[in-house]
PDB file of N, CA and C in Angstrom:
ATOM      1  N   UNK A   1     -68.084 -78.361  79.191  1.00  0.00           N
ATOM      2  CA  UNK A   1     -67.633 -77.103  79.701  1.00  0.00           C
ATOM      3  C   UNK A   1     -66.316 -76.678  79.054  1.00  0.00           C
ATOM      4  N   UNK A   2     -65.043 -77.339  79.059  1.00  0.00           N
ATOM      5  CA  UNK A   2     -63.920 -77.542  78.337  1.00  0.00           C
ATOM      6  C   UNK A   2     -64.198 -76.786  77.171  1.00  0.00           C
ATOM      7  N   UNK A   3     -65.333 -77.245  76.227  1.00  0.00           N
ATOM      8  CA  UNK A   3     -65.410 -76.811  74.862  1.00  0.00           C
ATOM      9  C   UNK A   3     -66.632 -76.086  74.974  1.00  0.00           C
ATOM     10  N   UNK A   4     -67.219 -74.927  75.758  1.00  0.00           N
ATOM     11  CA  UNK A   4     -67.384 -73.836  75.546  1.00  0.00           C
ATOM     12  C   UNK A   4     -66.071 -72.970  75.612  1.00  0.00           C
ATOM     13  N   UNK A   5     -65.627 -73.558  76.951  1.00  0.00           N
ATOM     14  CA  UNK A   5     -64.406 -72.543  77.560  1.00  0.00           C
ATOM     15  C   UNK A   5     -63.440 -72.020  75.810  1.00  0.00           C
ATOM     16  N   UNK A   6     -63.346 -73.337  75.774  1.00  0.00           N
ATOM     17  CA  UNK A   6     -62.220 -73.024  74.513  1.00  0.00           C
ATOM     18  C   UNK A   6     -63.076 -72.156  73.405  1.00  0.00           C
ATOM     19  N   UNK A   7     -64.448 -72.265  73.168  1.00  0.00           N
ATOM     20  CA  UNK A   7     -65.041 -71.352  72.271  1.00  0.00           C
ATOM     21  C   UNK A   7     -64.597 -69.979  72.307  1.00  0.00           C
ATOM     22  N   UNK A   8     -65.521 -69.858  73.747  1.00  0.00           N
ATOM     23  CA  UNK A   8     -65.050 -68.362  74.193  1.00  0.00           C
ATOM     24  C   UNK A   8     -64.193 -67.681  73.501  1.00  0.00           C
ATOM     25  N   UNK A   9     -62.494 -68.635  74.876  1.00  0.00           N
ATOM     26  CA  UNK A   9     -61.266 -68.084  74.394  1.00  0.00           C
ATOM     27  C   UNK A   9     -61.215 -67.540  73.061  1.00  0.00           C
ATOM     28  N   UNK A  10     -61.423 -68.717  72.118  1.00  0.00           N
ATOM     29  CA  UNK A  10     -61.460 -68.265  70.462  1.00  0.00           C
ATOM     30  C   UNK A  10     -61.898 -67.011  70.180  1.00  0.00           C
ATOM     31  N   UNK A  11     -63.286 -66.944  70.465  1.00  0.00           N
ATOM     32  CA  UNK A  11     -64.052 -65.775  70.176  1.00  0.00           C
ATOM     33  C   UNK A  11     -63.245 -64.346  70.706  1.00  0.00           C
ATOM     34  N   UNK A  12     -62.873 -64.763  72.197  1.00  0.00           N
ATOM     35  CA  UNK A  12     -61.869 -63.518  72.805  1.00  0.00           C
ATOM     36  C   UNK A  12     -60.852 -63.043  71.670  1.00  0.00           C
ATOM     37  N   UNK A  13     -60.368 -64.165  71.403  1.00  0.00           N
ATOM     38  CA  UNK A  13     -58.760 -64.213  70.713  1.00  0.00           C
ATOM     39  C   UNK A  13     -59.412 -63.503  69.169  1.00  0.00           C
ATOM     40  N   UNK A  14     -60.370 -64.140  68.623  1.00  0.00           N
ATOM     41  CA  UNK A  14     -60.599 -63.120  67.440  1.00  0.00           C
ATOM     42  C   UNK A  14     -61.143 -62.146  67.613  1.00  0.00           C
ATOM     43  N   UNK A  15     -61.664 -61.673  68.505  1.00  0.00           N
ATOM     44  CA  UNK A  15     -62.233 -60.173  68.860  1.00  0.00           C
ATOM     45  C   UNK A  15     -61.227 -59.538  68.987  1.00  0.00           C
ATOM     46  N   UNK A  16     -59.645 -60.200  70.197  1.00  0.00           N
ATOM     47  CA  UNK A  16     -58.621 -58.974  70.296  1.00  0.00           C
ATOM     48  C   UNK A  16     -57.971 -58.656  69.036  1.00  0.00           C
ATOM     49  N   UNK A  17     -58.144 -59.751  67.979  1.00  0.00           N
ATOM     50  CA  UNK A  17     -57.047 -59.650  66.800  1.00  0.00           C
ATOM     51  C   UNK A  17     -58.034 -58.593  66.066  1.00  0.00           C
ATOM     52  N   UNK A  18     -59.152 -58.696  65.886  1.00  0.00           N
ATOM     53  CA  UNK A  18     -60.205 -57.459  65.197  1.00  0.00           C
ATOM     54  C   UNK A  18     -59.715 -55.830  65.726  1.00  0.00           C
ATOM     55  N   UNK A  19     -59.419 -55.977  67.218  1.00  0.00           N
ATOM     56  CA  UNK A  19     -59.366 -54.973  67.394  1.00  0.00           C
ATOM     57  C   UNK A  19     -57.700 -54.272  67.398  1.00  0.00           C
ATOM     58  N   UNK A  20     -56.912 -55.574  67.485  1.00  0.00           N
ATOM     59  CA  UNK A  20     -55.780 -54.761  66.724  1.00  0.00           C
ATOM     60  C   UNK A  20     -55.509 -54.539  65.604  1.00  0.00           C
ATOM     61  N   UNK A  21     -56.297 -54.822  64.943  1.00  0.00           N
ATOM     62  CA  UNK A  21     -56.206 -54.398  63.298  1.00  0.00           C
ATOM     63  C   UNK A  21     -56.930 -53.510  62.985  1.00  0.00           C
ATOM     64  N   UNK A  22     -57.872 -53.185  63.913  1.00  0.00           N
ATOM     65  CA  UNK A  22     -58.654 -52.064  63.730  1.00  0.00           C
ATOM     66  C   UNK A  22     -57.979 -50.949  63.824  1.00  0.00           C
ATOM     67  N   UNK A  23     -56.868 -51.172  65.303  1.00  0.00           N
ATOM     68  CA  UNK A  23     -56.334 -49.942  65.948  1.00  0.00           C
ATOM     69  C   UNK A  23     -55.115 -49.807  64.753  1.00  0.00           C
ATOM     70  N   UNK A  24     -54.649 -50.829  64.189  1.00  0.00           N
ATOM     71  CA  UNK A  24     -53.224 -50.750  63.073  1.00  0.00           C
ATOM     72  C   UNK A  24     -54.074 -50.015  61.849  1.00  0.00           C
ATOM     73  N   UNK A  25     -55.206 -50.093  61.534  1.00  0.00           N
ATOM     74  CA  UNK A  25     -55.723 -49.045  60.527  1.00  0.00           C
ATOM     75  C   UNK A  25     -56.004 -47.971  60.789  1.00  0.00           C
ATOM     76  N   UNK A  26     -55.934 -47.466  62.294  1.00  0.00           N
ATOM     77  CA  UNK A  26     -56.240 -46.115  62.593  1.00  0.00           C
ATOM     78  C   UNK A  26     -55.321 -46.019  62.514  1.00  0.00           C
ATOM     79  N   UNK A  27     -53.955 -45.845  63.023  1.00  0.00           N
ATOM     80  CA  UNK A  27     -52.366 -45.564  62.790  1.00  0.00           C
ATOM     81  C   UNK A  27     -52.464 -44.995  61.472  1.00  0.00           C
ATOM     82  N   UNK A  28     -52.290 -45.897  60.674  1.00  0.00           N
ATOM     83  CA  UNK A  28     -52.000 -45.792  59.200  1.00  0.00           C
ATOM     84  C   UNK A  28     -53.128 -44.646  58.487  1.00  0.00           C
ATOM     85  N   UNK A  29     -54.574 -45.054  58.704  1.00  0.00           N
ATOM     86  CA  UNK A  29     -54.972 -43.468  58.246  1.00  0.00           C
ATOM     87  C   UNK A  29     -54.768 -42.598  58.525  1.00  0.00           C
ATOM     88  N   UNK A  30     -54.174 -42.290  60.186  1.00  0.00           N
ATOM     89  CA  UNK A  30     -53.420 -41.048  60.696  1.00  0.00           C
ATOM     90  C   UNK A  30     -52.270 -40.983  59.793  1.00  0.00           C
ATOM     91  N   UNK A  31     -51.373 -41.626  59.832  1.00  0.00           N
ATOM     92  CA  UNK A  31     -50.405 -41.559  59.226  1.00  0.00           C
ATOM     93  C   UNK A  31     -49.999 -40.530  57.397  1.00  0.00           C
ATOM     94  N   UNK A  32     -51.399 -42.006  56.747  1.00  0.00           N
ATOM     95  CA  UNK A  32     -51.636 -41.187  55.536  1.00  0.00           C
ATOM     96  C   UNK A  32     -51.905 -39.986  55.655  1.00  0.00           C
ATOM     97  N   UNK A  33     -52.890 -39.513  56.607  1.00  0.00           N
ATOM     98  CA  UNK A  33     -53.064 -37.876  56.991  1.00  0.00           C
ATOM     99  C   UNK A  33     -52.443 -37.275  57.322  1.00  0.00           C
ATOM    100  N   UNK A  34     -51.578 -37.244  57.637  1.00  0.00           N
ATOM    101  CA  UNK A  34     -50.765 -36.179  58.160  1.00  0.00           C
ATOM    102  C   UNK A  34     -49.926 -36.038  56.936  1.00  0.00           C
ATOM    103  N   UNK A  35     -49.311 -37.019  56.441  1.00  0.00           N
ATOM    104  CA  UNK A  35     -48.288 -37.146  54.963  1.00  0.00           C
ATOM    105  C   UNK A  35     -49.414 -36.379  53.491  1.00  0.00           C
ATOM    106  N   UNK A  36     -50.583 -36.608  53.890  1.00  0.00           N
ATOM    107  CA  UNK A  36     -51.560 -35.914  52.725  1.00  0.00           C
ATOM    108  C   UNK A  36     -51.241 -33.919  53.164  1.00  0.00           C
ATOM    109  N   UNK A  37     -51.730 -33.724  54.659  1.00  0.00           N
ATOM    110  CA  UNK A  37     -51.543 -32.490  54.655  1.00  0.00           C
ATOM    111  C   UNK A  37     -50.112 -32.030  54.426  1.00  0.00           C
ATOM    112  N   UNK A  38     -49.078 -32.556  54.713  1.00  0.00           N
ATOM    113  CA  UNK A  38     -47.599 -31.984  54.398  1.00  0.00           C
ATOM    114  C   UNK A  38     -47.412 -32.057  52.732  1.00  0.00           C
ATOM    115  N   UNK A  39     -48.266 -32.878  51.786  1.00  0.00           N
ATOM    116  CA  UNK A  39     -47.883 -32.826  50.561  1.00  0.00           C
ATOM    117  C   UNK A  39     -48.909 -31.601  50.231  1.00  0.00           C
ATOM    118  N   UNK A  40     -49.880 -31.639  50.615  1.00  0.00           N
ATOM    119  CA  UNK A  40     -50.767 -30.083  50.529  1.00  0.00           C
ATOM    120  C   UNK A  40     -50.369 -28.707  50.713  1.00  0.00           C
ATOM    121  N   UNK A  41     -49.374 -28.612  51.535  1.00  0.00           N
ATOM    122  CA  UNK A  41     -48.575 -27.742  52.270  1.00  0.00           C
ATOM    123  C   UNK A  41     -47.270 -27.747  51.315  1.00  0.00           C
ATOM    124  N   UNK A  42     -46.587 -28.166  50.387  1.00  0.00           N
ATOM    125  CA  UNK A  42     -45.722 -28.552  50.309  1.00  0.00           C
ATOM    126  C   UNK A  42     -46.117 -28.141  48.477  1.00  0.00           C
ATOM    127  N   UNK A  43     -47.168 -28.334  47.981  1.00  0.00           N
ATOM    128  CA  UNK A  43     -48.000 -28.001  46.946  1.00  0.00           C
ATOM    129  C   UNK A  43     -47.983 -26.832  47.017  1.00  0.00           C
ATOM    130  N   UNK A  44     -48.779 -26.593  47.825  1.00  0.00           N
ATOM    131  CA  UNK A  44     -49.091 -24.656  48.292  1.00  0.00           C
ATOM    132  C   UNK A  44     -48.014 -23.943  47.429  1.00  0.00           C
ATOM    133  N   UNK A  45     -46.884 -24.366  48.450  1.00  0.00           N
ATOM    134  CA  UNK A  45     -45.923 -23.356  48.790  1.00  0.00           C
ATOM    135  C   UNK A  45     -45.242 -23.290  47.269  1.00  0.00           C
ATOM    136  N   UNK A  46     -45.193 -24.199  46.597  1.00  0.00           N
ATOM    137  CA  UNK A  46     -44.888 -24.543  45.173  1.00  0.00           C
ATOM    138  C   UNK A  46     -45.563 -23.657  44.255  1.00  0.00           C
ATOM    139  N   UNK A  47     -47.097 -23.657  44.722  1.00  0.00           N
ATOM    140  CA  UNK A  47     -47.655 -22.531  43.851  1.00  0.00           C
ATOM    141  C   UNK A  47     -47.517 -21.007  44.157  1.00  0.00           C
ATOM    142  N   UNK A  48     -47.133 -21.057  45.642  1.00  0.00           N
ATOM    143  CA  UNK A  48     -46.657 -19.628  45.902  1.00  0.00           C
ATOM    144  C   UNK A  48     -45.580 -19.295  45.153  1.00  0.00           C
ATOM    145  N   UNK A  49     -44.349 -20.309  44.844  1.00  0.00           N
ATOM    146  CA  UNK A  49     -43.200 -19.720  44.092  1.00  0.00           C
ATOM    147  C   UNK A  49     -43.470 -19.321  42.884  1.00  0.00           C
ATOM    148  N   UNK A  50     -44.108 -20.530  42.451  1.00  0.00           N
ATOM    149  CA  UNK A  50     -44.364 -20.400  40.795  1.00  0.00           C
ATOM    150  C   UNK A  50     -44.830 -18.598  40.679  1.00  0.00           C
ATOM    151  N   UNK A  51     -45.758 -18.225  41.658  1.00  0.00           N
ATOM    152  CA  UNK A  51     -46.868 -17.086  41.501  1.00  0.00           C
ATOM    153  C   UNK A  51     -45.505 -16.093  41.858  1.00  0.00           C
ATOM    154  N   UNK A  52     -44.774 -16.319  42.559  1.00  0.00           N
ATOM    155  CA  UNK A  52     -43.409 -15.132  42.979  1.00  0.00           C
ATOM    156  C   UNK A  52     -42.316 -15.123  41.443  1.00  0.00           C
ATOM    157  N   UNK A  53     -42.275 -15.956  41.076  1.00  0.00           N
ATOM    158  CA  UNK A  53     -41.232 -16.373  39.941  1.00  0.00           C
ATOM    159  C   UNK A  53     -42.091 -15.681  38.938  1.00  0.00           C
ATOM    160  N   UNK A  54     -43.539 -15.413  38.363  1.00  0.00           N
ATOM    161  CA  UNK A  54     -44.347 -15.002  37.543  1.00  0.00           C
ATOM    162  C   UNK A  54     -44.155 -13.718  37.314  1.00  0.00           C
ATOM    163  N   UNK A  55     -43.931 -13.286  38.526  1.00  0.00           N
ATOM    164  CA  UNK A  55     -44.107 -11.487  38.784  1.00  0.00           C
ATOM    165  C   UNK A  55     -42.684 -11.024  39.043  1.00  0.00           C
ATOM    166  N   UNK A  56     -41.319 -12.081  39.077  1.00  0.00           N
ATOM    167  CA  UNK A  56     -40.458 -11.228  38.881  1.00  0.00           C
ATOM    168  C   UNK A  56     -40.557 -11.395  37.442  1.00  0.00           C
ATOM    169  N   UNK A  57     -39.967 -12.599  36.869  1.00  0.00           N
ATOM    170  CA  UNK A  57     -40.497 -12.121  35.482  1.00  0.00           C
ATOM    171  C   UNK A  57     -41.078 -11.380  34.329  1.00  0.00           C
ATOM    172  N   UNK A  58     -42.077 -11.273  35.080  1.00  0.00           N
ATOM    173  CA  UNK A  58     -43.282  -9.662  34.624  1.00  0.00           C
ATOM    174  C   UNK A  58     -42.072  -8.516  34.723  1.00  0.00           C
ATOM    175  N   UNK A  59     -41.325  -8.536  35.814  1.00  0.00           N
ATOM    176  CA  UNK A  59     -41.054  -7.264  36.361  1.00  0.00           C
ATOM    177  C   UNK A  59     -39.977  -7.041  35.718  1.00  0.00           C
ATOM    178  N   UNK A  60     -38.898  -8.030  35.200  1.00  0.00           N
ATOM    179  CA  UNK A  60     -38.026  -7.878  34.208  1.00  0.00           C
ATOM    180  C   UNK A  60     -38.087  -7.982  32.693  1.00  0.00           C
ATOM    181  N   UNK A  61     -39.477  -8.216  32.476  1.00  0.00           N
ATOM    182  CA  UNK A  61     -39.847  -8.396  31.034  1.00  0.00           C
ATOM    183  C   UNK A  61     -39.784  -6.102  30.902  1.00  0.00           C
ATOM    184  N   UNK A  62     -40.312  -5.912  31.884  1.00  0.00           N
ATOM    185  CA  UNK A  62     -41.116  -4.447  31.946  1.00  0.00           C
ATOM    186  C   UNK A  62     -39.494  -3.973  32.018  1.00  0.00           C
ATOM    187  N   UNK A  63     -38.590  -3.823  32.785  1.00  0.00           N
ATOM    188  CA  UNK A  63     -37.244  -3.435  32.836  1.00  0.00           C
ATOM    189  C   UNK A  63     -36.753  -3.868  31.540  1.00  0.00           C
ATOM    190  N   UNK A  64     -36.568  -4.565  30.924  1.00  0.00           N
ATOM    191  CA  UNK A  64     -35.969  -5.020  29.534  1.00  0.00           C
ATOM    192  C   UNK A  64     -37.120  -3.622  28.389  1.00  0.00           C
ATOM    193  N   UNK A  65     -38.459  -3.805  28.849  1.00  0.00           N
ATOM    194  CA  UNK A  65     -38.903  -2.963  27.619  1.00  0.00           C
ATOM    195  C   UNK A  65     -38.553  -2.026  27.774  1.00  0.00           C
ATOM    196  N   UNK A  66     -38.043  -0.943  29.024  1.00  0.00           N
ATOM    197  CA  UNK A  66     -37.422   0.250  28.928  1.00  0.00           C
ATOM    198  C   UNK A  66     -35.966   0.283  28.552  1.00  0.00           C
ATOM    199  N   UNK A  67     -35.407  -0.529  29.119  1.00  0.00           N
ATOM    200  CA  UNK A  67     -33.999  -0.298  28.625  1.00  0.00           C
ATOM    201  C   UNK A  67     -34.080  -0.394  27.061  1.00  0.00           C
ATOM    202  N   UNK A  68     -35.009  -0.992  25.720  1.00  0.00           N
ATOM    203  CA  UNK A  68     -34.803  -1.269  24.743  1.00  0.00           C
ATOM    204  C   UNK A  68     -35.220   0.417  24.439  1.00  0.00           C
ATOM    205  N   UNK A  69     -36.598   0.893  25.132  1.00  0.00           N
ATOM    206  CA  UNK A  69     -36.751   2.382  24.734  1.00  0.00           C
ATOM    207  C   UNK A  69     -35.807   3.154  24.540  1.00  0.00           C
ATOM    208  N   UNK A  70     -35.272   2.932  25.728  1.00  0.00           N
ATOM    209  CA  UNK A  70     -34.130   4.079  26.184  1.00  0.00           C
ATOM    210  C   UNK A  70     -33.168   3.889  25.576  1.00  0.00           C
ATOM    211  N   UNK A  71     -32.571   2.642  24.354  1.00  0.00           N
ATOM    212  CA  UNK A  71     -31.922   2.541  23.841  1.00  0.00           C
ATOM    213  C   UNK A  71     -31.782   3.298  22.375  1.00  0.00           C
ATOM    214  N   UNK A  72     -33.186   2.789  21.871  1.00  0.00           N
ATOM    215  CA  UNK A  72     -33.990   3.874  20.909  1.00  0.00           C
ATOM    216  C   UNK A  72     -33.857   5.170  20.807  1.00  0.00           C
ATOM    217  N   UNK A  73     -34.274   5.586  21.832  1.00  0.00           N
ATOM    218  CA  UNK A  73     -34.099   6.893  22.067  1.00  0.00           C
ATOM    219  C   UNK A  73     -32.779   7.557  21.992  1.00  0.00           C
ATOM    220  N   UNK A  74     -31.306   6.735  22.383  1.00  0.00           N
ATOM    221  CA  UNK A  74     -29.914   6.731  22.779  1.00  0.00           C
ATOM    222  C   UNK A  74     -29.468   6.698  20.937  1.00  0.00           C
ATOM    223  N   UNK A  75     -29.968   6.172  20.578  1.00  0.00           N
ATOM    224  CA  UNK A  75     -29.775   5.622  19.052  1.00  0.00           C
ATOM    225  C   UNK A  75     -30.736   6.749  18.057  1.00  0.00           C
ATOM    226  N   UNK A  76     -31.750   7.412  18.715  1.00  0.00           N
ATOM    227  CA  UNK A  76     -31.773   8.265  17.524  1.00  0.00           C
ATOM    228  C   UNK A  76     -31.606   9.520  18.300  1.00  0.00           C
ATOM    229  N   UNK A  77     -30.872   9.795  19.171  1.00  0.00           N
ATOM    230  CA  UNK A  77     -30.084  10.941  19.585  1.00  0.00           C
ATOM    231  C   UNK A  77     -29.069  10.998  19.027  1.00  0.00           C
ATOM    232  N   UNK A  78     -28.375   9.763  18.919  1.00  0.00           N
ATOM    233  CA  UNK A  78     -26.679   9.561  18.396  1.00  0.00           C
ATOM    234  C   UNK A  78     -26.769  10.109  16.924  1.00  0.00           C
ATOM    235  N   UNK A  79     -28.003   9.233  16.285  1.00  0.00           N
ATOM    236  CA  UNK A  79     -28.110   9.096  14.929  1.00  0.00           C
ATOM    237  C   UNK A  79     -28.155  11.094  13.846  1.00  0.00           C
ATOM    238  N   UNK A  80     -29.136  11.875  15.016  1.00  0.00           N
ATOM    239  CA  UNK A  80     -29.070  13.051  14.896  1.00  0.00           C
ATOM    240  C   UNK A  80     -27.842  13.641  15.301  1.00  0.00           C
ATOM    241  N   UNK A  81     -27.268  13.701  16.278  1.00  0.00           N
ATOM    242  CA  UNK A  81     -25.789  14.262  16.165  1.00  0.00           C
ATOM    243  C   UNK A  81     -25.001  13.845  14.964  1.00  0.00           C
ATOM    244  N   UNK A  82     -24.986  12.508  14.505  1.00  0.00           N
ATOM    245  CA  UNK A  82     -23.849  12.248  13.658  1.00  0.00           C
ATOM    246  C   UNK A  82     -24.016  12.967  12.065  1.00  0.00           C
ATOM    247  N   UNK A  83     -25.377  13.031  11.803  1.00  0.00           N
ATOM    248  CA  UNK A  83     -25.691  14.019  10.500  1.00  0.00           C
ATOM    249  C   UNK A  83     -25.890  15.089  10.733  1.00  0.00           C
ATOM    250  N   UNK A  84     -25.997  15.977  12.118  1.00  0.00           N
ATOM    251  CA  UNK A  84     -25.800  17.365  12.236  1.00  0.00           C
ATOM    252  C   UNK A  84     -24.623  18.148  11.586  1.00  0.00           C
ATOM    253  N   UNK A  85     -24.674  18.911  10.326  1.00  0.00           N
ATOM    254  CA  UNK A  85     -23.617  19.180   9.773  1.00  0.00           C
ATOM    255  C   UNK A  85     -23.121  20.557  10.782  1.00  0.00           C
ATOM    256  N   UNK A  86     -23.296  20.896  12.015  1.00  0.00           N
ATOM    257  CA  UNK A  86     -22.791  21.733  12.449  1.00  0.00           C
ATOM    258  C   UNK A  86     -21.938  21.075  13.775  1.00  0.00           C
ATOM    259  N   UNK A  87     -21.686  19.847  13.499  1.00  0.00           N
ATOM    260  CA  UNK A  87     -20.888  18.773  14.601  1.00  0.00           C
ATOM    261  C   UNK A  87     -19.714  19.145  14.881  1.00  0.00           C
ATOM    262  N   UNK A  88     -19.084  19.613  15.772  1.00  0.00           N
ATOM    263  CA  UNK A  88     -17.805  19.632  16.084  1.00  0.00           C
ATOM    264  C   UNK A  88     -16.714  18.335  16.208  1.00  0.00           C
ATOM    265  N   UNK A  89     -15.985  18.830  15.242  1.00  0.00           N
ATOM    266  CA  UNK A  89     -14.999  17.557  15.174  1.00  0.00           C
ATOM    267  C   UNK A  89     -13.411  18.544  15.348  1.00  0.00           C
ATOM    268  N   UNK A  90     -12.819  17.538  16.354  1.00  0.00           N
ATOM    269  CA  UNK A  90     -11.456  17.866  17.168  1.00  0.00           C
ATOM    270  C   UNK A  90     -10.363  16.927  16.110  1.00  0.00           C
TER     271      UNK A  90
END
């Protein structure tokens, strides 16, 4: 009887240790999960900047090509006044 009893126990004792290691791997895949969705989230938002940083860019590439027009334009306005031989000079 003694040495069933003690079987048992055993069997108890490795069943509870199964099942705390079971429950210590649910932890930890929670764990990993939640740390997977915050790096997902965390990704995202990274590609949201990149995509915000793209389009100011765009938007100052487009401001730079006018100011170079308008410079053009400033430069062959000037360029015609300065050979206008009817220029007033003080």
């Amino acid at each position: 009887m003694d040495e069933a009893t003690e079987s048992l126990s055993q069997m108890f004792e490795g069943a509870r240790h199964i099942a705390v290691n079971a429950n210590d791997t649910v932890s930890s895949v929670q764990s990993a999960s939640v740390q997977a969705q915050l790096a997902e989230e965390q990704v995202n938002s990274t590609i949201q900047s990149v995509h915000n940083l793209t389009e100011d860019v765009r938007a100052a590439s487009e401001v730079v090509r006018e100011l170079d027009t308008n410079a053009q334009s400033a430069g062959s306005i000037l360029e015609s006044i300065s050979l206008s031989p009817n220029r007033l000079t003080y």
